[in-house]
N, C-alpha and C. Protein backbone atom coordinates (compact mmCIF):
# COMPACT_ATOMS: atom_id res chain seq x y z
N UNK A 1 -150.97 -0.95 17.94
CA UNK A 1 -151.94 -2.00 18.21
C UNK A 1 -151.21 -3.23 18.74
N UNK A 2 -151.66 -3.91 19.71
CA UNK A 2 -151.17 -4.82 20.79
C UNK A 2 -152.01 -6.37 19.61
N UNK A 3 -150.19 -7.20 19.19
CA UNK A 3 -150.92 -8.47 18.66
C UNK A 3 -151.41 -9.47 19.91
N UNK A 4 -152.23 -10.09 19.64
CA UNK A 4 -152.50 -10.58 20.49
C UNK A 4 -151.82 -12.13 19.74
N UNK A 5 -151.55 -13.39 21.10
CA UNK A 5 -151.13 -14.57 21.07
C UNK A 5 -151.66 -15.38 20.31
N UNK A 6 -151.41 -16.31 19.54
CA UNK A 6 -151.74 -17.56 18.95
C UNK A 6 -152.88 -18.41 19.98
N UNK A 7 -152.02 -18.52 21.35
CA UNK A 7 -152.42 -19.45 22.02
C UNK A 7 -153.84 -19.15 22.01
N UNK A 8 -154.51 -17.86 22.33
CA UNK A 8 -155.97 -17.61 22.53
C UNK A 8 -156.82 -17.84 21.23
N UNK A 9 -156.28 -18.00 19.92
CA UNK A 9 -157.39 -18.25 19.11
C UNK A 9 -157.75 -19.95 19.44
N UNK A 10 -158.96 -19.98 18.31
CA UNK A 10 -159.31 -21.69 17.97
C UNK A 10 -158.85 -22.52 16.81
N UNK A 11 -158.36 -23.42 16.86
CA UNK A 11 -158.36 -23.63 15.84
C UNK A 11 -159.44 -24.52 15.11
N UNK A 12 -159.22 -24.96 13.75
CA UNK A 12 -160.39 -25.30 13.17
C UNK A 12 -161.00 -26.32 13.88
N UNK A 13 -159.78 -27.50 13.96
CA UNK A 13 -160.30 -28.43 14.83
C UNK A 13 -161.05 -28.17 15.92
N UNK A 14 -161.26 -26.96 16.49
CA UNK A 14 -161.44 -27.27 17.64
C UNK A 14 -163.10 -26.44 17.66
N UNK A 15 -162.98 -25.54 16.54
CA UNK A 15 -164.17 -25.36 16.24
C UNK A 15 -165.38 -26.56 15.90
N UNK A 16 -164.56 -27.71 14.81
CA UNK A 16 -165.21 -28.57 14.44
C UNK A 16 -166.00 -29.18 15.74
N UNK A 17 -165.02 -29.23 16.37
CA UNK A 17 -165.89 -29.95 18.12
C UNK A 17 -166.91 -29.55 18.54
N UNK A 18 -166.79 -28.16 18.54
CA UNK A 18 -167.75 -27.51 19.36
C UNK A 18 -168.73 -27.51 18.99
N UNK A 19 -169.11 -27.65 17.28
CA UNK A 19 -169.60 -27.65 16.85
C UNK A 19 -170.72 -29.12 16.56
N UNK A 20 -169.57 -30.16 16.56
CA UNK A 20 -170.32 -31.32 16.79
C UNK A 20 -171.29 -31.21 17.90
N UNK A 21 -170.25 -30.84 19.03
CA UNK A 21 -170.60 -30.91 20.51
C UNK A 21 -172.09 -30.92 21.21
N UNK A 22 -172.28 -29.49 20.20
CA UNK A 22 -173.75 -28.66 20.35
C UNK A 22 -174.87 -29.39 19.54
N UNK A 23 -174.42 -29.74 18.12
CA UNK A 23 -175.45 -30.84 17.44
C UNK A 23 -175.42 -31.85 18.18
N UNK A 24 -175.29 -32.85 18.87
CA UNK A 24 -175.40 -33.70 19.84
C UNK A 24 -175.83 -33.56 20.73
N UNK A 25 -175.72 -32.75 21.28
CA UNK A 25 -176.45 -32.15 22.75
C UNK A 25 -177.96 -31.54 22.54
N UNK A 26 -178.22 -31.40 20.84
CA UNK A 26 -179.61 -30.41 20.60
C UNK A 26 -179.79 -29.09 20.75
N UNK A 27 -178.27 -28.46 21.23
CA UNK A 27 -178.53 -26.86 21.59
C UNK A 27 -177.99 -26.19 20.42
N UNK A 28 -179.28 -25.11 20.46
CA UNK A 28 -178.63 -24.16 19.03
C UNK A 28 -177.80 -23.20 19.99
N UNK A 29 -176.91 -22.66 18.67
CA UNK A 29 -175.88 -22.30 18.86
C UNK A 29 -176.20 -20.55 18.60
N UNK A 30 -175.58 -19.44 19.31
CA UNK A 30 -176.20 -17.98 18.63
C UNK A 30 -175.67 -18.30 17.34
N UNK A 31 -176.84 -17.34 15.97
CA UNK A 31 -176.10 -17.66 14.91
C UNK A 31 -175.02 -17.14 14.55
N UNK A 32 -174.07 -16.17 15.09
CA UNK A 32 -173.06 -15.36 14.32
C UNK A 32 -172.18 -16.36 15.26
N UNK A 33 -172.32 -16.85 16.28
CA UNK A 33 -171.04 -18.10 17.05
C UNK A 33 -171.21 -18.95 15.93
N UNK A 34 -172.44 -19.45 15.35
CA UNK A 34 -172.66 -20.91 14.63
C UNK A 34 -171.58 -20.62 13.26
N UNK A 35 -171.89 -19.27 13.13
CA UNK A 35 -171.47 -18.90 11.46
C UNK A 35 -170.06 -18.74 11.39
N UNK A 36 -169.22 -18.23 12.56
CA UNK A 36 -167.81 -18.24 12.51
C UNK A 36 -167.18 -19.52 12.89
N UNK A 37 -167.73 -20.44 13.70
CA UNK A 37 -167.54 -21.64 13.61
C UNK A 37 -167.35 -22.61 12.63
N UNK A 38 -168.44 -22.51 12.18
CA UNK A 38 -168.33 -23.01 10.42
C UNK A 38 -167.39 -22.55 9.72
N UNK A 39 -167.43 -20.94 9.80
CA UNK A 39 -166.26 -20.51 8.47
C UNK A 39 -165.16 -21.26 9.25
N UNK A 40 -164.32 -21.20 10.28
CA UNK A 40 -163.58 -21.46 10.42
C UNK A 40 -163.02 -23.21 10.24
N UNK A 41 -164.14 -24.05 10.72
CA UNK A 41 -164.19 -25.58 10.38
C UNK A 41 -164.21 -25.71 8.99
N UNK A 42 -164.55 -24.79 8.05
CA UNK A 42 -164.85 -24.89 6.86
C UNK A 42 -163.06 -24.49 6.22
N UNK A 43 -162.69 -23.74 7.06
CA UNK A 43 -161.38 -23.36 5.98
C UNK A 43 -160.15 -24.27 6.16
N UNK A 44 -160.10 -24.78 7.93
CA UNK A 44 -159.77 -25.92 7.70
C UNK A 44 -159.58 -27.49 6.68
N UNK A 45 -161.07 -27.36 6.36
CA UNK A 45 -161.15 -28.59 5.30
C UNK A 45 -160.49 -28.21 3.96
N UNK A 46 -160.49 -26.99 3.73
CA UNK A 46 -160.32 -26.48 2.57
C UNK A 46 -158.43 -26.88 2.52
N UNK A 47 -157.72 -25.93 3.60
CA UNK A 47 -156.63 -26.28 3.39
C UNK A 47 -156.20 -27.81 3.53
N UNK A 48 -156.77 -28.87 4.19
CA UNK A 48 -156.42 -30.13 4.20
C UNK A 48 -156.70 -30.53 2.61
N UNK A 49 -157.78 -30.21 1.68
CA UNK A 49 -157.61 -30.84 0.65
C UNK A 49 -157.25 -30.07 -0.59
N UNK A 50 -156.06 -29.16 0.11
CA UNK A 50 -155.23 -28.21 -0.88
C UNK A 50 -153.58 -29.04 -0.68
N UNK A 51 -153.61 -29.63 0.22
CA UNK A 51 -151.94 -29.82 0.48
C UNK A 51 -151.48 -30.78 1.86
């Protein structure tokens, strides 16, 4: 199995954006994009207020 690069994921931050992005703009988001978005903005926060 071929790893794929760092460079191509998101990171949380950048989920968090997109996420703003779209609440600001009024556009819903598909929900399984909305829902991995979140998890991912969400685990972010988690590790910032672990360390």
């Amino acid at each position: 199995m071929t790893s794929i690069p760092q460079k191509y994921f998101l990171s949380a931050q950048a989920c968090s954006g997109i996420l703003v992005r779209a609440a600001r703009r009024g556009k819903k988001l598909p929900t399984m994009l909305d829902r991995v978005l979140k998890q991912q903005a969400h685990a972010q926060d988690l590790q910032d207020s672990q360390g």
